[in-house]
C-alpha atoms as a PDB file:
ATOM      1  CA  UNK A   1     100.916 146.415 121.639  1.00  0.00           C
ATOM      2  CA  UNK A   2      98.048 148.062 120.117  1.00  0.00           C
ATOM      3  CA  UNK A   3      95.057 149.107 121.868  1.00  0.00           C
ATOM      4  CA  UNK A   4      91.869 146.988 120.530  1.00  0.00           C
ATOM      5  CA  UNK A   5      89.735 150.653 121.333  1.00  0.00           C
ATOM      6  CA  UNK A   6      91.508 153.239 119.746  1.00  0.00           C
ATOM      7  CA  UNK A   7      94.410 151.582 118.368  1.00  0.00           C
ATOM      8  CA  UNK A   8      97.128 153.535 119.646  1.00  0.00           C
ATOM      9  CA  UNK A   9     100.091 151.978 120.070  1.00  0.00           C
ATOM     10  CA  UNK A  10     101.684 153.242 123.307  1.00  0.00           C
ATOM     11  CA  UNK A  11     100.071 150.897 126.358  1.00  0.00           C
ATOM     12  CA  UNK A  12     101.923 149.576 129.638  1.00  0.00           C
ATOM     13  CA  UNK A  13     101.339 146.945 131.468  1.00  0.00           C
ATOM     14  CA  UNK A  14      99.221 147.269 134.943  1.00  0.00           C
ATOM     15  CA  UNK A  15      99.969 143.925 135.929  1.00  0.00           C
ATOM     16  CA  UNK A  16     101.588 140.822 135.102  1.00  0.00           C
ATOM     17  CA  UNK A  17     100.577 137.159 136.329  1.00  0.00           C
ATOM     18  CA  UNK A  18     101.046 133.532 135.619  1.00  0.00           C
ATOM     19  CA  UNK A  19      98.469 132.032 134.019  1.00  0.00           C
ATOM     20  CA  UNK A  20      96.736 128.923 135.896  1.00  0.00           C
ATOM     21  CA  UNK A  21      97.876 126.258 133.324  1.00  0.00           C
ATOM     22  CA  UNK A  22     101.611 127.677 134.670  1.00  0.00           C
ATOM     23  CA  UNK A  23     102.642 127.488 130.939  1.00  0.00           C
ATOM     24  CA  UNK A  24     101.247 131.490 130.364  1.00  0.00           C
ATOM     25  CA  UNK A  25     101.730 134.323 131.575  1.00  0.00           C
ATOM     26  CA  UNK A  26      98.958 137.331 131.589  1.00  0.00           C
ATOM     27  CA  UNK A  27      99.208 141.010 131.450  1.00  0.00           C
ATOM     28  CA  UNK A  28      96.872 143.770 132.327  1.00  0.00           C
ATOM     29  CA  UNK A  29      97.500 146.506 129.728  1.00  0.00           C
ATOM     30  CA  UNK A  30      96.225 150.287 129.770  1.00  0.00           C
ATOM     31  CA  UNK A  31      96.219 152.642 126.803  1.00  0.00           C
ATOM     32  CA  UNK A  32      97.899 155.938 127.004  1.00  0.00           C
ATOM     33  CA  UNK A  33      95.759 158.034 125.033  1.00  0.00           C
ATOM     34  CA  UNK A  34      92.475 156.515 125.993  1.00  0.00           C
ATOM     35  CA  UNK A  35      92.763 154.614 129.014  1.00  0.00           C
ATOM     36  CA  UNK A  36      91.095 151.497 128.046  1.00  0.00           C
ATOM     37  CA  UNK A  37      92.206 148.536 129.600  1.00  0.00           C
ATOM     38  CA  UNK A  38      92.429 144.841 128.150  1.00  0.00           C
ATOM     39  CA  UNK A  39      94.393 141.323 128.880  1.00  0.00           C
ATOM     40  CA  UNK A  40      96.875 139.571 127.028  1.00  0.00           C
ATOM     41  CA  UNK A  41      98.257 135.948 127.014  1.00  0.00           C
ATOM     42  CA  UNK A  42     101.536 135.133 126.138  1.00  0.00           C
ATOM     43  CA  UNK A  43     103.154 131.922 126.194  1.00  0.00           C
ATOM     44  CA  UNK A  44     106.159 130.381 124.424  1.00  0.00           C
ATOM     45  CA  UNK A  45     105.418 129.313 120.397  1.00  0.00           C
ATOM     46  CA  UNK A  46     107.799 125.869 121.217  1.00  0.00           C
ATOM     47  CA  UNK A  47     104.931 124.771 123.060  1.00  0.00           C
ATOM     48  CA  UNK A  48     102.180 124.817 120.133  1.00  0.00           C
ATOM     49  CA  UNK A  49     103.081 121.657 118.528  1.00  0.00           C
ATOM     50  CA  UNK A  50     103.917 122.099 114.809  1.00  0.00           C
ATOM     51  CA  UNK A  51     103.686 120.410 111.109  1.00  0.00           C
ATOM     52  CA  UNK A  52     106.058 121.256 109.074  1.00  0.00           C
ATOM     53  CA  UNK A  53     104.503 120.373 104.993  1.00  0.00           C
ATOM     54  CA  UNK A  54     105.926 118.769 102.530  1.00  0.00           C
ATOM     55  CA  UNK A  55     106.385 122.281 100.809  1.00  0.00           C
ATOM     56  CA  UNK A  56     108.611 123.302 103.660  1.00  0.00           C
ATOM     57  CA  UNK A  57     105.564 125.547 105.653  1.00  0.00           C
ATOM     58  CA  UNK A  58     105.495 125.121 108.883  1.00  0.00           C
ATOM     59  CA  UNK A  59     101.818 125.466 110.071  1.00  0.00           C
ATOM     60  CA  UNK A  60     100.041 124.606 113.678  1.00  0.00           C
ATOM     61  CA  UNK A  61      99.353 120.809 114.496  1.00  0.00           C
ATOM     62  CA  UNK A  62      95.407 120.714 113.644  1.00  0.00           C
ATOM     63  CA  UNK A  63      93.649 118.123 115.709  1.00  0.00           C
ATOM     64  CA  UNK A  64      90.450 118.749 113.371  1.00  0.00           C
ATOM     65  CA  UNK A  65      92.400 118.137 110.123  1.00  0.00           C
ATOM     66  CA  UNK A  66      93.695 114.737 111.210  1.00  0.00           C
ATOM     67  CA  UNK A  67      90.664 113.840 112.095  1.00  0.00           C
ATOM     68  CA  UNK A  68      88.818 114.911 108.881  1.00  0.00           C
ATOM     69  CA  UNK A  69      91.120 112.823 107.010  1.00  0.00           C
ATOM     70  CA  UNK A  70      90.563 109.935 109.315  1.00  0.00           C
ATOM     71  CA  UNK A  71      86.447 109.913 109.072  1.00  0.00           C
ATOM     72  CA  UNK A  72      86.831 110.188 105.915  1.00  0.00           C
ATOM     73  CA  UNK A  73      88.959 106.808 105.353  1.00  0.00           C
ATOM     74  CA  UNK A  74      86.213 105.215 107.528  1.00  0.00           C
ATOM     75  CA  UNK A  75      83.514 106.431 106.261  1.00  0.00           C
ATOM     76  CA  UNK A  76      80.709 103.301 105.726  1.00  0.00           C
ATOM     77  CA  UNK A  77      83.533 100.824 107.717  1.00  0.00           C
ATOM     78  CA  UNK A  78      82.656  99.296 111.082  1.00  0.00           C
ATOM     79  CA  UNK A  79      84.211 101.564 112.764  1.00  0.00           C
ATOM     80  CA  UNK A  80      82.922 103.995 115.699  1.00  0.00           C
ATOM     81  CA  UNK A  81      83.390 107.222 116.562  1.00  0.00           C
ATOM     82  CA  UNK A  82      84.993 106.225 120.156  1.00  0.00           C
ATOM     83  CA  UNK A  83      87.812 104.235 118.104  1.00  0.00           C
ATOM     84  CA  UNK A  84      88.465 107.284 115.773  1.00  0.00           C
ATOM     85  CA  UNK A  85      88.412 109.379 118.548  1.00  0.00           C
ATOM     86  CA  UNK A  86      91.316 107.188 120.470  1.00  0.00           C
ATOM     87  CA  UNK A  87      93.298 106.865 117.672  1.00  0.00           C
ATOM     88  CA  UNK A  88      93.550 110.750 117.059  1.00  0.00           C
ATOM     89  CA  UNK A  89      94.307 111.064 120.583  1.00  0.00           C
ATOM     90  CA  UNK A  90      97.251 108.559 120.548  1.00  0.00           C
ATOM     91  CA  UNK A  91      98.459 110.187 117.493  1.00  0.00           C
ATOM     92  CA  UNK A  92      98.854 113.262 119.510  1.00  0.00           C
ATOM     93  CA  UNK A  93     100.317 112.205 122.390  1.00  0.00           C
ATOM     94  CA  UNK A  94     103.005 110.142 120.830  1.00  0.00           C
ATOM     95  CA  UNK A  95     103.482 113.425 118.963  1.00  0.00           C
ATOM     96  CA  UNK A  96     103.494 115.863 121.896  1.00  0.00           C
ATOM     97  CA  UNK A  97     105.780 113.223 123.706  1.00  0.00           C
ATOM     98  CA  UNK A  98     108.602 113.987 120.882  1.00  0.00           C
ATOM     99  CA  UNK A  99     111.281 115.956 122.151  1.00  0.00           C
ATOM    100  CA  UNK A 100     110.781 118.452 119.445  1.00  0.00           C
ATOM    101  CA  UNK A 101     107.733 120.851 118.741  1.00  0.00           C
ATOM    102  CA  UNK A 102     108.253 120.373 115.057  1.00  0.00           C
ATOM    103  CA  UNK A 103     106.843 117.034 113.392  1.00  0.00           C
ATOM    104  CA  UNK A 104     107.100 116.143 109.652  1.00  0.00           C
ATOM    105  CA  UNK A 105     103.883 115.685 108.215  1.00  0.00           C
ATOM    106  CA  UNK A 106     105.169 112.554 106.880  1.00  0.00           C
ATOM    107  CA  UNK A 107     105.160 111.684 110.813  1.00  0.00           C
ATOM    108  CA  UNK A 108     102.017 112.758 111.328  1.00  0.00           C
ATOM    109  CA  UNK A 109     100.095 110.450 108.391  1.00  0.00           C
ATOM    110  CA  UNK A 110     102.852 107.258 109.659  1.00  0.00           C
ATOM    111  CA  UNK A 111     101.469 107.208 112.713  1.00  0.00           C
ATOM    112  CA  UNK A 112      97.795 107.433 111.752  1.00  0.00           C
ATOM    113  CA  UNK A 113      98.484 104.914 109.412  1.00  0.00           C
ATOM    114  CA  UNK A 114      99.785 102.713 111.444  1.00  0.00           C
ATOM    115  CA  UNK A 115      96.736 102.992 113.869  1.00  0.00           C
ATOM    116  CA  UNK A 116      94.152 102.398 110.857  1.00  0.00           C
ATOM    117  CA  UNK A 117      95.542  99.550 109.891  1.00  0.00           C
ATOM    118  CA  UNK A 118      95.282  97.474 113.085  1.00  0.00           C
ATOM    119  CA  UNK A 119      91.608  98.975 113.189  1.00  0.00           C
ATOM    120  CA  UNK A 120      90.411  98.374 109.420  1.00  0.00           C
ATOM    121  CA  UNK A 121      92.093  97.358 106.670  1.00  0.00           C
ATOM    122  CA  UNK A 122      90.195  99.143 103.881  1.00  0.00           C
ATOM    123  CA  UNK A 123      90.137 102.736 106.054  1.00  0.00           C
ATOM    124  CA  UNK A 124      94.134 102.408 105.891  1.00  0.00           C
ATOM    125  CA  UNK A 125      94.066 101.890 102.180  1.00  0.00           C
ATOM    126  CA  UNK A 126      91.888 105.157 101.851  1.00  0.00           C
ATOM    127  CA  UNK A 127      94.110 106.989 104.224  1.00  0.00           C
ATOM    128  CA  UNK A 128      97.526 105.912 102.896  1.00  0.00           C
ATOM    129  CA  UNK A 129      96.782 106.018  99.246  1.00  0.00           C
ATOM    130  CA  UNK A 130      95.827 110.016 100.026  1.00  0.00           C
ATOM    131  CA  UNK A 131      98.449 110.981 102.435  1.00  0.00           C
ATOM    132  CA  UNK A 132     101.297 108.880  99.981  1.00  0.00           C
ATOM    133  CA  UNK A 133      99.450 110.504  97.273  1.00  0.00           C
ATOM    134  CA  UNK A 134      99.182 107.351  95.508  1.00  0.00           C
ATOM    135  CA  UNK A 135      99.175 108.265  91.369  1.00  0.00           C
ATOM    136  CA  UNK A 136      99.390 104.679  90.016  1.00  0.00           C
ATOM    137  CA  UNK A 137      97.350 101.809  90.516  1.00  0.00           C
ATOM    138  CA  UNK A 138     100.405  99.326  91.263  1.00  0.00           C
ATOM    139  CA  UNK A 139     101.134 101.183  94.471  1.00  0.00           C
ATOM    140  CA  UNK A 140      97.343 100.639  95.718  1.00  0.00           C
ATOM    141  CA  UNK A 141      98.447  97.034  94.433  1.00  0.00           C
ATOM    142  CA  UNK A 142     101.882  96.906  96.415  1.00  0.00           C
ATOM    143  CA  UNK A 143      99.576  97.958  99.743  1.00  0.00           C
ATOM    144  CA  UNK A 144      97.265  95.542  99.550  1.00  0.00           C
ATOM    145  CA  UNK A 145      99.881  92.619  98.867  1.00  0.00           C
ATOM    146  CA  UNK A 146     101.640  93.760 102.270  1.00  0.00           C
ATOM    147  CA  UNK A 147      98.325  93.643 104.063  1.00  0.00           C
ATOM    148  CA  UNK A 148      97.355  90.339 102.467  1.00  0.00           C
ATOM    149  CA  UNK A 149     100.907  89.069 103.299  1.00  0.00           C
ATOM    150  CA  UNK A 150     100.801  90.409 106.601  1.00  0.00           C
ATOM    151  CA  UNK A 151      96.927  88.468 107.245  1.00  0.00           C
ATOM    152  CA  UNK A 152      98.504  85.026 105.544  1.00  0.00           C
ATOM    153  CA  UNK A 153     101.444  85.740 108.443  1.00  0.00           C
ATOM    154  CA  UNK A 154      99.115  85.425 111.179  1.00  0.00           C
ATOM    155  CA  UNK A 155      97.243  82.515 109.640  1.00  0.00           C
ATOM    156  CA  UNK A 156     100.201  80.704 109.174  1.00  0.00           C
ATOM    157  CA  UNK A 157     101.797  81.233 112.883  1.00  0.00           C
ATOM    158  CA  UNK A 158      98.543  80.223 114.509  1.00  0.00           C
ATOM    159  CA  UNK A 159      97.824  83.923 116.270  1.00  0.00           C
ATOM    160  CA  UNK A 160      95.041  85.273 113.099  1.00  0.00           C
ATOM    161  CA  UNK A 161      92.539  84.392 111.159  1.00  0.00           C
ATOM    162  CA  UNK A 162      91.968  80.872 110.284  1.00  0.00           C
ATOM    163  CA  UNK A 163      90.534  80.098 106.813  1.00  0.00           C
ATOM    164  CA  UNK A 164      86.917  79.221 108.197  1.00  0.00           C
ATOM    165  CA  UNK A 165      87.360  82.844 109.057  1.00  0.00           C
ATOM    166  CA  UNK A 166      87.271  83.696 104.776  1.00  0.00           C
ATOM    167  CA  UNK A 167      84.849  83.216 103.244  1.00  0.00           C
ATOM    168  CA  UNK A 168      84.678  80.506 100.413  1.00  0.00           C
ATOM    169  CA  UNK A 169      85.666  82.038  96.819  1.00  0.00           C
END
């Protein structure tokens, strides 16, 4: 390790303790040459959750990316900021609850998907025809005839909409 003063790169470690999360562990370090001392925090890289592209990288789960594509799917719908906010956070922790600390990215927009469409119909066409990287309008097409399959579904069964809920057109 390199000293952050003088850069050399002999230093030992003073002291060595677990961090209070129990999932780190920190070291006091000293420079040879100069005698500065610093901190460091290590903990395992298995337990930063991880994306792995479509392109084959393999880059850090970001909270703040998910969430820009999510606001921007409901951007001008009905819908607040507590429901984005809960859906990013069950997004995560059916992700963190995965035995692995590797996710597809593929999993990653599935599940967010998923959520947006029980909360508004329109944001999960935004979001799906990015993250499938729709190209063609018959796939936006093919969406919305599964969504207006799935609403004629309910109406039929009894448990959705009925058609005083549409309106007349």
């Amino acid at each position: 390790m390199d000293c952050p003063d003088c850069g050399h790169d002999r230093t030992s470690v003073v002291d060595t303790r677990t961090g209070e999360d129990g999932t780190t562990v920190r070291r006091r370090r000293e420079c040879k040459r100069c005698s500065f001392r610093f901190t460091t925090y290590e903990r395992p890289e298995w337990e930063t959750l991880q994306v792995k592209k479509r392109d084959g990288r393999i880059e850090p789960f970001d909270r703040e990316k998910l969430r820009g594509g999510i606001e921007r799917a409901v951007e001008k719908r009905p819908v607040d900021d507590d429901a984005v906010e809960s859906l990013i956070e069950d997004v995560e922790r059916e992700l963190a609850g995965r035995e692995t600390r590797i996710v597809s990215s593929s999993l990653v927009g599935e599940l967010a998907s998923e959520r947006l469409r029980e909360l508004d119909s329109v944001a999960y066409i935004r979001f799906v025809s990015v993250y499938k990287a729709f190209s063609d309008p018959e796939e936006f097409l093919d969406e919305l005839d599964t969504i207006l399959d799935d609403r004629l579904d309910e109406t039929v069964d009894g448990s959705g909409p009925t058609d005083n809920d549409f309106p007349d057109g």
